[in-house]
N, C-alpha and C. Protein backbone atom coordinates (compact mmCIF):
# COMPACT_ATOMS: atom_id res chain seq x y z
N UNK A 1 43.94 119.45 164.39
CA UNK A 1 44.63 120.39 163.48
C UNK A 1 43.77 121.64 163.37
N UNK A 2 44.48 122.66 163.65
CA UNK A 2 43.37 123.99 163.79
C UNK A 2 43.15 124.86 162.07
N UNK A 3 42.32 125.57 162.15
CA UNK A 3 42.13 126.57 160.72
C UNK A 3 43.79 126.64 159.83
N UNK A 4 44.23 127.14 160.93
CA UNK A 4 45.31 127.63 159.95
C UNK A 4 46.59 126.67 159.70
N UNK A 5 46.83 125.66 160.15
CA UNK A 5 47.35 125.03 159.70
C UNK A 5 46.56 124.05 158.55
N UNK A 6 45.69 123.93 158.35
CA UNK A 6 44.67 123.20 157.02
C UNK A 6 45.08 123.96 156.01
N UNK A 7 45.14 125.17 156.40
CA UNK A 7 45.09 126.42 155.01
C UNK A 7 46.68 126.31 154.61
N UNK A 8 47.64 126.26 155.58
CA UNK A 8 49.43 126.40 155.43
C UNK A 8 49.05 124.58 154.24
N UNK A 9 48.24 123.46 154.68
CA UNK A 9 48.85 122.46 154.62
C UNK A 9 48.49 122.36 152.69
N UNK A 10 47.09 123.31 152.88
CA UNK A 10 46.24 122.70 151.51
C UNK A 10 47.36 124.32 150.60
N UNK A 11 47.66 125.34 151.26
CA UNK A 11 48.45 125.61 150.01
C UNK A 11 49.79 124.92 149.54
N UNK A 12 50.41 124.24 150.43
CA UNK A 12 52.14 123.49 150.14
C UNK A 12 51.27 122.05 149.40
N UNK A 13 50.04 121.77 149.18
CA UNK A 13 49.53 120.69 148.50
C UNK A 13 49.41 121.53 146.88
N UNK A 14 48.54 122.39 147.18
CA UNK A 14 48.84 123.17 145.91
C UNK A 14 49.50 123.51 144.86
N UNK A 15 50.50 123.91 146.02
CA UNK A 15 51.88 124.11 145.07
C UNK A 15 52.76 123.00 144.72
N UNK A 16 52.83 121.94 145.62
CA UNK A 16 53.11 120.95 145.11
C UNK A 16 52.74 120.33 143.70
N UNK A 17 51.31 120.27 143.69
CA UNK A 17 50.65 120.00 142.35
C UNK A 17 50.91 120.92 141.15
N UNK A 18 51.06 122.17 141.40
CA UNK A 18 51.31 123.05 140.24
C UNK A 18 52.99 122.59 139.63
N UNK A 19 53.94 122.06 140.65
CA UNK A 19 55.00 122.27 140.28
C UNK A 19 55.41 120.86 140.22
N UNK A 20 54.48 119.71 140.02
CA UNK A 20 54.71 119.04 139.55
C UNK A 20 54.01 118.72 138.09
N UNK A 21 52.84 119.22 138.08
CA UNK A 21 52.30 119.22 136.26
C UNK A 21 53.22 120.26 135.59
N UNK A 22 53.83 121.53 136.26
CA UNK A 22 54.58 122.09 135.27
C UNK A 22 56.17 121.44 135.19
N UNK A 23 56.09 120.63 135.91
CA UNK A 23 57.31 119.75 135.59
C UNK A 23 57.60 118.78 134.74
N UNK A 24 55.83 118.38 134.63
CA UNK A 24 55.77 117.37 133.34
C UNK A 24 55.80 118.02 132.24
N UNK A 25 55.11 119.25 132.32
CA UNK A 25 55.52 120.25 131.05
C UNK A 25 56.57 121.14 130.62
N UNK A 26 57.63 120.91 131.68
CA UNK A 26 58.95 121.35 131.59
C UNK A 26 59.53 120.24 131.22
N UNK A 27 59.84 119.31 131.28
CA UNK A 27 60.57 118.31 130.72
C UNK A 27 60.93 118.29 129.43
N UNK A 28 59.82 117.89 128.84
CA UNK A 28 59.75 118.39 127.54
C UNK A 28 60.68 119.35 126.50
N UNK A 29 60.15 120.22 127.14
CA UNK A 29 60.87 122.05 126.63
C UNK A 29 62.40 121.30 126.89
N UNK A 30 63.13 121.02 128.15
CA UNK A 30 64.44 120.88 128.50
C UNK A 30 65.12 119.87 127.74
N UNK A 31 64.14 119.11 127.47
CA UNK A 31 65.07 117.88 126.40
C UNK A 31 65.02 118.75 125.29
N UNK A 32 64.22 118.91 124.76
CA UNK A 32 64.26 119.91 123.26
C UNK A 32 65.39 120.60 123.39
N UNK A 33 65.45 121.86 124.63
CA UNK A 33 66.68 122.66 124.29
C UNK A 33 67.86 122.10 124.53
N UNK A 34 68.05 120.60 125.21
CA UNK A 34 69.50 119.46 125.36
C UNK A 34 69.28 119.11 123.53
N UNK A 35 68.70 118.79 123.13
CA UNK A 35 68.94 118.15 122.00
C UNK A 35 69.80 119.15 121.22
N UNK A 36 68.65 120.72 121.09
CA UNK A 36 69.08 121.31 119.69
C UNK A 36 70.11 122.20 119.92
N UNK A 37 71.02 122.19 121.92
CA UNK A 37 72.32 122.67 121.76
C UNK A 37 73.25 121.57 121.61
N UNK A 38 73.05 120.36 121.63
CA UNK A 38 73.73 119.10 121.38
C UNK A 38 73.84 118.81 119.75
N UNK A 39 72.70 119.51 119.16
CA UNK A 39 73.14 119.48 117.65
C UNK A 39 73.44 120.32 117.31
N UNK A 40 73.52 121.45 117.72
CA UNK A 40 74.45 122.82 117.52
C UNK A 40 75.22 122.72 117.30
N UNK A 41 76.09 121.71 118.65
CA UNK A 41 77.23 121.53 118.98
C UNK A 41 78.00 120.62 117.80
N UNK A 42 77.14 119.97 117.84
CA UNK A 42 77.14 118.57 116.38
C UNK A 42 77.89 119.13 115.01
N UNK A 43 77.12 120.04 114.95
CA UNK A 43 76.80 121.19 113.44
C UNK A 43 78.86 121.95 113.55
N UNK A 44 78.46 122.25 115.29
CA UNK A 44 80.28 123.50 114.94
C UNK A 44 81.03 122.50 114.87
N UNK A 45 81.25 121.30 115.30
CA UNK A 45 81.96 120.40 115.23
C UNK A 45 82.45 119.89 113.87
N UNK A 46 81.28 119.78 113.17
CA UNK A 46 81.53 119.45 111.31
C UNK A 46 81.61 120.43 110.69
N UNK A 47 81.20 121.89 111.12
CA UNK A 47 81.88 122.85 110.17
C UNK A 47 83.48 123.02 110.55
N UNK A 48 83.39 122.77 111.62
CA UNK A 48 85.34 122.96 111.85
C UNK A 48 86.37 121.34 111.17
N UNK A 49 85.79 120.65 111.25
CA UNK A 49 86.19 119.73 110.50
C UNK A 49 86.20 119.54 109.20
N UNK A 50 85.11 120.48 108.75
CA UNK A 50 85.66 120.25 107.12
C UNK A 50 86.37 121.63 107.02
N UNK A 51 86.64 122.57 107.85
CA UNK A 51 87.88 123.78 107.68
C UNK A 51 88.43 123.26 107.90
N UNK A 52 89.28 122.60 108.39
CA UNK A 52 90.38 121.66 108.52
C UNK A 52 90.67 120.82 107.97
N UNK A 53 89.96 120.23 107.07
CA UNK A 53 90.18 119.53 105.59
C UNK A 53 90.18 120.18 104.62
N UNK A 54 89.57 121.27 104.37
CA UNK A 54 90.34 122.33 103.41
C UNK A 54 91.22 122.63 103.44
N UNK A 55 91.45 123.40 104.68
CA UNK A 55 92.99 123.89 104.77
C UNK A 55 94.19 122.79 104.45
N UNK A 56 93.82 121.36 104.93
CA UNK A 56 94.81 119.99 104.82
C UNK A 56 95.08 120.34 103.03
N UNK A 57 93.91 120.01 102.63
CA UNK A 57 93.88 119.89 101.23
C UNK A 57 94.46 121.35 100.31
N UNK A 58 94.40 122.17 101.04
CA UNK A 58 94.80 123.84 100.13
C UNK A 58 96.88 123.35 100.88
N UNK A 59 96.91 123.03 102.07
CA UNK A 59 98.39 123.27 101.36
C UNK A 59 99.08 121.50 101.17
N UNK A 60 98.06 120.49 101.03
CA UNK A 60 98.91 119.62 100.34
C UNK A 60 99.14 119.66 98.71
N UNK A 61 98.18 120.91 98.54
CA UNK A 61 98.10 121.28 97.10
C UNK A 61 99.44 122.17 96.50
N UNK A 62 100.27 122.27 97.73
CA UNK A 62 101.21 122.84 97.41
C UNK A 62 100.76 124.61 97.52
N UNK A 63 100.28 125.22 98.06
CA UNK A 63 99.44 126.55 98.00
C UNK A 63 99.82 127.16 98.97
N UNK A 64 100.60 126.82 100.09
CA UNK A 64 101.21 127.13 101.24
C UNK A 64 102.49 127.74 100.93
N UNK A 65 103.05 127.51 99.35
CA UNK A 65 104.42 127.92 98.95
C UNK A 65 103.83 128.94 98.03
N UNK A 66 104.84 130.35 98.55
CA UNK A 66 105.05 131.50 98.18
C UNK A 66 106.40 131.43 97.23
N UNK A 67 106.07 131.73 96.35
CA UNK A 67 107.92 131.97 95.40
C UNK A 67 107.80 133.45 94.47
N UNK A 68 109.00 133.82 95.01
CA UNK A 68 109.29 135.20 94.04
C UNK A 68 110.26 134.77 92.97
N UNK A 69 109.91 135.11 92.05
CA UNK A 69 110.77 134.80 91.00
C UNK A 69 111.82 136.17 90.57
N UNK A 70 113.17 136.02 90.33
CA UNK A 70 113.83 137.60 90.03
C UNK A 70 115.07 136.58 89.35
N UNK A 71 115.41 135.92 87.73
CA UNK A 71 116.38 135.69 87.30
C UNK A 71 117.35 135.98 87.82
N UNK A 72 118.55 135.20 88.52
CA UNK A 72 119.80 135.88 88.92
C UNK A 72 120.10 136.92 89.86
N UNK A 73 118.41 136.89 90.73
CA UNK A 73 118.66 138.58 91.12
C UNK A 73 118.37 137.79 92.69
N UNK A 74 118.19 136.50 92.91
CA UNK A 74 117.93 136.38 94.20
C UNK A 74 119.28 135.59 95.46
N UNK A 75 118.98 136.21 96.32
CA UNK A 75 120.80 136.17 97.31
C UNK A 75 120.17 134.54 98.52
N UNK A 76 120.77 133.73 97.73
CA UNK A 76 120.19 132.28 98.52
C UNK A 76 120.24 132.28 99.66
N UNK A 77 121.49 133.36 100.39
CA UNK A 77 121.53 133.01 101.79
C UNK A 77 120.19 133.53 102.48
N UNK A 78 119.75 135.18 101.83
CA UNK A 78 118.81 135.70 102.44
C UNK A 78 117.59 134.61 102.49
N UNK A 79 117.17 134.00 101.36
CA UNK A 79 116.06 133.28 101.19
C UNK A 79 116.22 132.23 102.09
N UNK A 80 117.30 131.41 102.42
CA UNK A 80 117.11 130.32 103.46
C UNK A 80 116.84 131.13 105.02
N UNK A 81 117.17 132.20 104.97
CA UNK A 81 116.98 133.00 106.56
C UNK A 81 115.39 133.00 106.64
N UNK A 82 114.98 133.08 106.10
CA UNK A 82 113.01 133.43 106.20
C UNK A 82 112.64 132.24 106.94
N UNK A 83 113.45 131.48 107.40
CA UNK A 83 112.84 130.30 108.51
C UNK A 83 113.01 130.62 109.40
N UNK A 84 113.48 131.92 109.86
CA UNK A 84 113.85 132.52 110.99
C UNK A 84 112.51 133.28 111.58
N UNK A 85 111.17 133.53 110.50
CA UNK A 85 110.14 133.86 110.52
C UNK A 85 109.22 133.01 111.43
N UNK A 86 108.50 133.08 112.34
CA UNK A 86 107.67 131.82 112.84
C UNK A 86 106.80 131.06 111.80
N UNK A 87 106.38 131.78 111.23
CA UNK A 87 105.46 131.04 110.49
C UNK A 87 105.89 129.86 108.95
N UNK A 88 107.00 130.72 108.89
CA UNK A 88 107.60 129.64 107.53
C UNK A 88 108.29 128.38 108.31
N UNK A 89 107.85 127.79 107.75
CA UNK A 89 108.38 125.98 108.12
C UNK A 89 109.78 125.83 106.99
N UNK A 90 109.74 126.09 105.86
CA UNK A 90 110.86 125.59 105.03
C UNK A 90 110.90 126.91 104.01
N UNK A 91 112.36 127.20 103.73
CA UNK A 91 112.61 128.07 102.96
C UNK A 91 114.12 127.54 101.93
N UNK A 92 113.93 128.05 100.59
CA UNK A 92 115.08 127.67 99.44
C UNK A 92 115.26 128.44 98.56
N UNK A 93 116.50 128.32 97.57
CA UNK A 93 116.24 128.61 96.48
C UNK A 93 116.75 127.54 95.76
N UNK A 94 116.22 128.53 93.89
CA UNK A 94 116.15 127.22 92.79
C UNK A 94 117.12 128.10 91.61
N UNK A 95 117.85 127.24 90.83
CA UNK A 95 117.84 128.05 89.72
C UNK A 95 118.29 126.98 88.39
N UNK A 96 118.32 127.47 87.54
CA UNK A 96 118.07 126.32 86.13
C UNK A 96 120.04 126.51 85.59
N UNK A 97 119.84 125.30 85.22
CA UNK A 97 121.68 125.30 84.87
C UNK A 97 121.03 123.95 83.53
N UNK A 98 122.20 123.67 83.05
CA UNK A 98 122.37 123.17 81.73
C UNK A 98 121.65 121.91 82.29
N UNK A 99 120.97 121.69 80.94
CA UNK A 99 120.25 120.36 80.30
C UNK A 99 120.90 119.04 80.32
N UNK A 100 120.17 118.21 81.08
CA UNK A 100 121.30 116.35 80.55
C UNK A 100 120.36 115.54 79.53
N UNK A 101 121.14 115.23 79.43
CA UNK A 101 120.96 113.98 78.10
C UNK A 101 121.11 112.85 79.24
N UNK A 102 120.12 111.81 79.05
CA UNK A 102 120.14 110.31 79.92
C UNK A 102 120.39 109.53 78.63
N UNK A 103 121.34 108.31 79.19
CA UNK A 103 121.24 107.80 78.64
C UNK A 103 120.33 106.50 77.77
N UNK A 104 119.55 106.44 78.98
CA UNK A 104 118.04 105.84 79.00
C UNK A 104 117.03 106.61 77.49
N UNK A 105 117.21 107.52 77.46
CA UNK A 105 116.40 108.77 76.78
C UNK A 105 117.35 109.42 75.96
N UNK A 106 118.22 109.12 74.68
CA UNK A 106 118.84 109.78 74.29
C UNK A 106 118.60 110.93 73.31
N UNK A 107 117.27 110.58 72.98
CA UNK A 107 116.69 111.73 71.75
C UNK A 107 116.06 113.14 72.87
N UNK A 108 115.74 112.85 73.99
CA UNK A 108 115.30 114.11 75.15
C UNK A 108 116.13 114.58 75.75
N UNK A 109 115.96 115.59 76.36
CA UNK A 109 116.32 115.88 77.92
C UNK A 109 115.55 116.68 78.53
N UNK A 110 116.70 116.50 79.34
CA UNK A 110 115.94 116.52 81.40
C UNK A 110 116.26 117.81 81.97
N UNK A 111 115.38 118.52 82.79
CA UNK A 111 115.66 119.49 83.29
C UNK A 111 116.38 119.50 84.54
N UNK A 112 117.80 119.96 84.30
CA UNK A 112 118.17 120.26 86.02
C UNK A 112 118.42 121.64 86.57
N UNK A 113 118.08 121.15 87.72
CA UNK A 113 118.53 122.74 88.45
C UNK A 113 118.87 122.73 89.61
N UNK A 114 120.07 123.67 90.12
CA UNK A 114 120.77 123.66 91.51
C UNK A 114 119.80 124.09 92.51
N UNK A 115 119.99 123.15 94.34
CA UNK A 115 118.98 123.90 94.75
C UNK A 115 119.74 123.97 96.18
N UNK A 116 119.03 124.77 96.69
CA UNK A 116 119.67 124.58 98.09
C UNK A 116 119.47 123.69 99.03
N UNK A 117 120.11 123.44 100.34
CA UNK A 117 119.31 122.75 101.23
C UNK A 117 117.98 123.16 101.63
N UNK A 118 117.60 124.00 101.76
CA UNK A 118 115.90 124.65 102.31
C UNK A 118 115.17 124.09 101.59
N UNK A 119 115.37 124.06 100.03
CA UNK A 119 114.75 123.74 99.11
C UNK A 119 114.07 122.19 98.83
N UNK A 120 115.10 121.46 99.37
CA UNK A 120 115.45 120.21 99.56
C UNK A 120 114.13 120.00 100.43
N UNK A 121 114.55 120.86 101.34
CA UNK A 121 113.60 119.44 102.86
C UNK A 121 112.11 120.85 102.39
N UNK A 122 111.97 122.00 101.82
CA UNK A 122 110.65 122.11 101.25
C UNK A 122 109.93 121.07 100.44
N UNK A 123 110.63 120.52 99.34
CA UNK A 123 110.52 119.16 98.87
C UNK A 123 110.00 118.13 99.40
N UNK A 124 109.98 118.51 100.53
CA UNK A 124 109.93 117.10 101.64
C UNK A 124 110.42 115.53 100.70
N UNK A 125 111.56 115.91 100.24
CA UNK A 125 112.63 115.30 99.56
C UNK A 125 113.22 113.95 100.92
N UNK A 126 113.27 112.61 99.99
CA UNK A 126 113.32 111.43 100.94
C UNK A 126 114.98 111.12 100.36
N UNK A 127 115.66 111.23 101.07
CA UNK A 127 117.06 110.86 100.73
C UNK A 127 117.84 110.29 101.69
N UNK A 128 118.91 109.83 100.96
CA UNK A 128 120.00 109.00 102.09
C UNK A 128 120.91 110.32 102.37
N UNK A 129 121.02 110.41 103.21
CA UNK A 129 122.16 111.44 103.89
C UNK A 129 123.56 111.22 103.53
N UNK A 130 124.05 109.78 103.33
CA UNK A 130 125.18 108.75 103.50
C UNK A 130 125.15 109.11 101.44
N UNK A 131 124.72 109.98 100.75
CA UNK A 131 124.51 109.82 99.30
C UNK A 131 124.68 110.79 98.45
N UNK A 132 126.08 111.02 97.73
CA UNK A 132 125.79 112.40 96.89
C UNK A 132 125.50 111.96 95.44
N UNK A 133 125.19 112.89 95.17
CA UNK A 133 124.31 112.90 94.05
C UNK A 133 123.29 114.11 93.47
N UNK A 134 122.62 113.54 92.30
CA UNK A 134 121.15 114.13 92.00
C UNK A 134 120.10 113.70 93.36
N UNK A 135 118.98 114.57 92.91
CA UNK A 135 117.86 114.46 93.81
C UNK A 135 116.80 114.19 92.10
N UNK A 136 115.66 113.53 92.17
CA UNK A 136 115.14 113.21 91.10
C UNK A 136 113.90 113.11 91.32
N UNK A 137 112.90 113.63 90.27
CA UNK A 137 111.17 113.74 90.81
C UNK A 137 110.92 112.21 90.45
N UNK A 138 109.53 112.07 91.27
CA UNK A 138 109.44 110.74 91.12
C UNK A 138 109.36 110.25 89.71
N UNK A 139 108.74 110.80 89.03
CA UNK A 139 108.39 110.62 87.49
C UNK A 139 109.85 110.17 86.98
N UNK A 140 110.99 111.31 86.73
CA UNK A 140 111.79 110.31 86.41
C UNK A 140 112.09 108.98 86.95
N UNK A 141 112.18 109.01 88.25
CA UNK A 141 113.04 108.13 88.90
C UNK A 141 111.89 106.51 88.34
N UNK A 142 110.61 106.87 88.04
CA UNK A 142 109.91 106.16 87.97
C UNK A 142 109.85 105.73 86.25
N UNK A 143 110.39 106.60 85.61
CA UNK A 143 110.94 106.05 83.87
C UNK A 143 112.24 105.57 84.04
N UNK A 144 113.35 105.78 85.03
CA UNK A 144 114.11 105.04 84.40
C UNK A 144 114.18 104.15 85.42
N UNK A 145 113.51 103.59 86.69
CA UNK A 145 113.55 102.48 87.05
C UNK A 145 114.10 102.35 88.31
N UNK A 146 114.80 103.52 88.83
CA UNK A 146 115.25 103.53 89.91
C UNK A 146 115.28 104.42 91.14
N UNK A 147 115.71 104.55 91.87
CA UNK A 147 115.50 104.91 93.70
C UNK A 147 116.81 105.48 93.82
N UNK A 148 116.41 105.99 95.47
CA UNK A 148 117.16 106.64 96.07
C UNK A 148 118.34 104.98 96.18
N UNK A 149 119.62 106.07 96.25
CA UNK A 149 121.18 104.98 96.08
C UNK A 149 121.34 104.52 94.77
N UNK A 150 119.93 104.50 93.83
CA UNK A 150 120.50 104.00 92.66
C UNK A 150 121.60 105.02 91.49
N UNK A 151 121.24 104.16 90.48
CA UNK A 151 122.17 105.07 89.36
C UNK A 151 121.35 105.73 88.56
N UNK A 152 122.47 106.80 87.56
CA UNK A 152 121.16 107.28 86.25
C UNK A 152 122.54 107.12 85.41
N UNK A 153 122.61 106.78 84.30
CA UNK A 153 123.14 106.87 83.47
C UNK A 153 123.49 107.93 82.31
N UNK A 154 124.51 108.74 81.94
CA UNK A 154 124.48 110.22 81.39
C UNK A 154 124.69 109.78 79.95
N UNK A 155 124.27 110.20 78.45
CA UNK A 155 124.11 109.83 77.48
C UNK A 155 125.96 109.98 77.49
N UNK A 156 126.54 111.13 77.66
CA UNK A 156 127.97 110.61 77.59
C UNK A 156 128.80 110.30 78.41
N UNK A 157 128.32 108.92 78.94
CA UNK A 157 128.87 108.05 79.69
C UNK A 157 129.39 108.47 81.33
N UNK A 158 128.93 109.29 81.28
CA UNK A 158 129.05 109.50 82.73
C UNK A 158 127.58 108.87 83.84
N UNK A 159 128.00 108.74 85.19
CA UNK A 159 127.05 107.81 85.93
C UNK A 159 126.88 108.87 87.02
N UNK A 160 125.89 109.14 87.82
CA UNK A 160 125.53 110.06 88.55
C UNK A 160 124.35 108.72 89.54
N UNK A 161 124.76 109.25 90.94
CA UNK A 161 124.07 108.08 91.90
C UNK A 161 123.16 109.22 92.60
N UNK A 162 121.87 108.32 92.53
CA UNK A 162 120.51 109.27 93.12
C UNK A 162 120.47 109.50 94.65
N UNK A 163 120.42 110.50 94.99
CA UNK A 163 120.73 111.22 96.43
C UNK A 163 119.23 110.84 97.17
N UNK A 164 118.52 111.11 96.32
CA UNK A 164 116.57 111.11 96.91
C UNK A 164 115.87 111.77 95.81
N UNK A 165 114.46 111.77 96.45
CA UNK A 165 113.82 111.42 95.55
C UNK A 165 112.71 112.38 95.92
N UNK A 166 111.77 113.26 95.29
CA UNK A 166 110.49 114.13 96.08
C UNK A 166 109.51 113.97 94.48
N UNK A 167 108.08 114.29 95.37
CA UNK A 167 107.13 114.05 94.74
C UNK A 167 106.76 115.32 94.17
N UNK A 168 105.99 115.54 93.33
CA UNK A 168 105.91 117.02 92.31
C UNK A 168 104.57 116.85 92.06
N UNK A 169 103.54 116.49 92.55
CA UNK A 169 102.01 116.22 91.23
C UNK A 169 101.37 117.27 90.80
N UNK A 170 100.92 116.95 89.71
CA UNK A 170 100.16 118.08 88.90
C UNK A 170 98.80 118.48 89.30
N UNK A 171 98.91 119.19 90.49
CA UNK A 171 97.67 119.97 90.97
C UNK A 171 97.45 121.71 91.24
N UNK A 172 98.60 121.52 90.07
CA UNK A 172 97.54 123.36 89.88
C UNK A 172 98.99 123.95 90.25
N UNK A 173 99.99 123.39 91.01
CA UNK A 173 101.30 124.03 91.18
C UNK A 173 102.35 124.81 90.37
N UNK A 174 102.71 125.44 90.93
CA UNK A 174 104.11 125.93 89.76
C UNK A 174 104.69 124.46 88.76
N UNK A 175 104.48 124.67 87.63
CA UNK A 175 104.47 123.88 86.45
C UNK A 175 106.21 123.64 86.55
N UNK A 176 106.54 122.59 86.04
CA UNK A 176 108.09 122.51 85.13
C UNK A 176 108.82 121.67 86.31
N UNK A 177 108.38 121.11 87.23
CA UNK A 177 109.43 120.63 88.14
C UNK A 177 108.90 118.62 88.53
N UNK A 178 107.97 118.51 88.06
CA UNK A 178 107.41 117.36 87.59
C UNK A 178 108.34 116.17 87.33
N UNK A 179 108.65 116.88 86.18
CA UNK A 179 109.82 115.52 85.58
C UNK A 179 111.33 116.15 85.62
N UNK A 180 112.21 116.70 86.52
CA UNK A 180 113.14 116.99 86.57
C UNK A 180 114.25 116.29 87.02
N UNK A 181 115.80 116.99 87.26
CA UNK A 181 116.50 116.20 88.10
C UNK A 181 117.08 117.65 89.03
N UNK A 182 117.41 117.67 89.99
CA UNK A 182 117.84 118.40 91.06
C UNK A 182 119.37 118.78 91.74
N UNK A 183 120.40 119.11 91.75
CA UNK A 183 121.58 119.17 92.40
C UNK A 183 121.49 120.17 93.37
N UNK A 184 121.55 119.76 94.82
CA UNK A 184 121.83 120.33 95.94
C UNK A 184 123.32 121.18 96.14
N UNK A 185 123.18 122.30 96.18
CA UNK A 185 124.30 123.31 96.37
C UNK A 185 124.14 124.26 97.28
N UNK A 186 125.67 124.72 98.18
CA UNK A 186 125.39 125.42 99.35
C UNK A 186 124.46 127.04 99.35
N UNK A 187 123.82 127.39 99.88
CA UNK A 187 123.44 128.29 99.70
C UNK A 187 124.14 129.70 100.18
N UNK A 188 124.72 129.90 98.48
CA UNK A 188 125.84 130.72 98.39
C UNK A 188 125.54 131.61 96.97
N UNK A 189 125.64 132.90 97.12
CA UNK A 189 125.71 133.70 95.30
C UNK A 189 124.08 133.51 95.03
N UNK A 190 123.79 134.15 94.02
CA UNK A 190 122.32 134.20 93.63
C UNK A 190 122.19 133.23 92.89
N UNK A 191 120.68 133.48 93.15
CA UNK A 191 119.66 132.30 91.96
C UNK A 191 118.52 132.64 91.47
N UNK A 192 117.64 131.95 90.67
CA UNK A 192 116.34 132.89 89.86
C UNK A 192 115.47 132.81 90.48
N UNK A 193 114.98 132.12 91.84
CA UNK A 193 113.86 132.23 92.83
C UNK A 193 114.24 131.55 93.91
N UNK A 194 113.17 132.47 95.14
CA UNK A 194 112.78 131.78 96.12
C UNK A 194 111.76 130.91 96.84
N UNK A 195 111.34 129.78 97.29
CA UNK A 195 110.52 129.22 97.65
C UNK A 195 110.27 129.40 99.38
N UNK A 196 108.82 129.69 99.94
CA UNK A 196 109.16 129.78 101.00
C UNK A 196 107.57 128.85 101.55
N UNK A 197 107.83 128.16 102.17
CA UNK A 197 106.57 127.20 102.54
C UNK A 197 105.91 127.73 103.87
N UNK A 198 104.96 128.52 103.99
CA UNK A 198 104.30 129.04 104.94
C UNK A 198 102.80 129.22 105.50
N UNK A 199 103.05 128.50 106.89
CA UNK A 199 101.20 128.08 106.70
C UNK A 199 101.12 128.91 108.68
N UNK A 200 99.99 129.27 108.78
CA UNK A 200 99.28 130.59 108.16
C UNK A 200 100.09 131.93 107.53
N UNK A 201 99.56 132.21 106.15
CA UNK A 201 100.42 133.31 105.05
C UNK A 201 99.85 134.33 106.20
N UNK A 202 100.90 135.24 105.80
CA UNK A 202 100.53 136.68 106.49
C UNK A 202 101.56 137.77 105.80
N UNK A 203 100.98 139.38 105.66
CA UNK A 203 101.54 139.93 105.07
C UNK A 203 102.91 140.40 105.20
N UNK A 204 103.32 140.09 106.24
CA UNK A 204 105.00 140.17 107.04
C UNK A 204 105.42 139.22 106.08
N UNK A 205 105.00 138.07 106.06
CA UNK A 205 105.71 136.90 105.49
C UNK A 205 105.98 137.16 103.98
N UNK A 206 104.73 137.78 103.27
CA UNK A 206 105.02 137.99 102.08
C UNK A 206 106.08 139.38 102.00
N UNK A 207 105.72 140.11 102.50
CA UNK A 207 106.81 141.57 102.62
C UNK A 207 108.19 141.04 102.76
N UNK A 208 108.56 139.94 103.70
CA UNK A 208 109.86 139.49 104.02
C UNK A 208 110.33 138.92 102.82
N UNK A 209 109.81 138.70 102.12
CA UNK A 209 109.96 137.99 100.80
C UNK A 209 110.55 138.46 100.00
């Protein structure tokens, strides 16, 4: 083996050695930076997961529903059209009509009010299709004992059969609809508000309003 191949052989030994101790000292460094973009990753993963349980929780809170209120001044057909919007999922209106007397409850009464279909399946209202009738919050339906198909009894003797049934709870929502009873009517002529259930809000949506 002559001069210069000793010298080619002892520098590729050299470098060999350099680039294997800095390999033992690269290792190191490379797991570190696998770990702490693997817990980075960890970290965006649970901040997006609990945004997404907020948001679950902001519109099972009912917070997703926009309502304008205008006594008598609102045109039901327009308000059921706002589903024509992408972003609104369910749109209705509501309005308050005379008081019943149950017969279950004869010293109280019950609040009813006409609503539309939009209103209805905003409700996410559970009913028989095959059923006319009231629609009834659970609370009543749950004082006087009965369900969707059942009866309610009217203090003057009239009988009214329960259409369905939607849940109302008291979390911060528009107040008064809790313990009510409901009659579904076409959406026709005005009423005293609109409900419009819309998730992501945006200012079109409220302007359309």
């Amino acid at each position: 083996m002559n001069h210069t191949t000793m010298k080619a052989t002892a520098v590729i030994s050299e470098a060999w050695r350099s680039i294997t101790s800095g390999a033992a000292r690269l290792a190191p460094a490379v797991l570190a930076l696998a770990l702490t973009a693997a817990g980075m990753g960890v970290m965006d993963i649970a901040a997006g997961s609990t945004i997404l349980d907020q948001a679950s929780a902001y519109r099972q809170s009912g917070a997703d529903i926009l309502v304008l209120n205008a006594p008598d001044g609102i045109d039901a057909a327009s308000c059921e059209r706002l589903t024509s919007l992408t972003n609104v999922q369910a749109a209705g209106a509501i309005r308050t009509t005379d008081l019943l007397t149950l017969a279950a409850l004869p010293d109280t009464t019950t609040p009813l009010y006409q609503i539309t279909p939009g209103l209805a399946k905003l409700l996410d209202t559970k009913q028989d299709p095959n059923t006319t009738g009231l629609i009834a919050s659970q609370q009543v339906a749950e004082t006087l004992g009965t369900s969707t198909g059942g009866t309610i009894g009217l203090a003057d003797g009239r009988t009214a059969r329960v259409k369905g049934i939607y849940q109302y709870p008291d979390d911060g929502r528009t107040p008064g609809y809790a313990y009510a009873l409901m009659e579904e009517t076409p959406a026709t002529g005005t009423f005293d508000a609109c409900w419009a259930k819309t998730w992501p809000q945006t200012d079109r949506t409220r302007n359309a309003l």
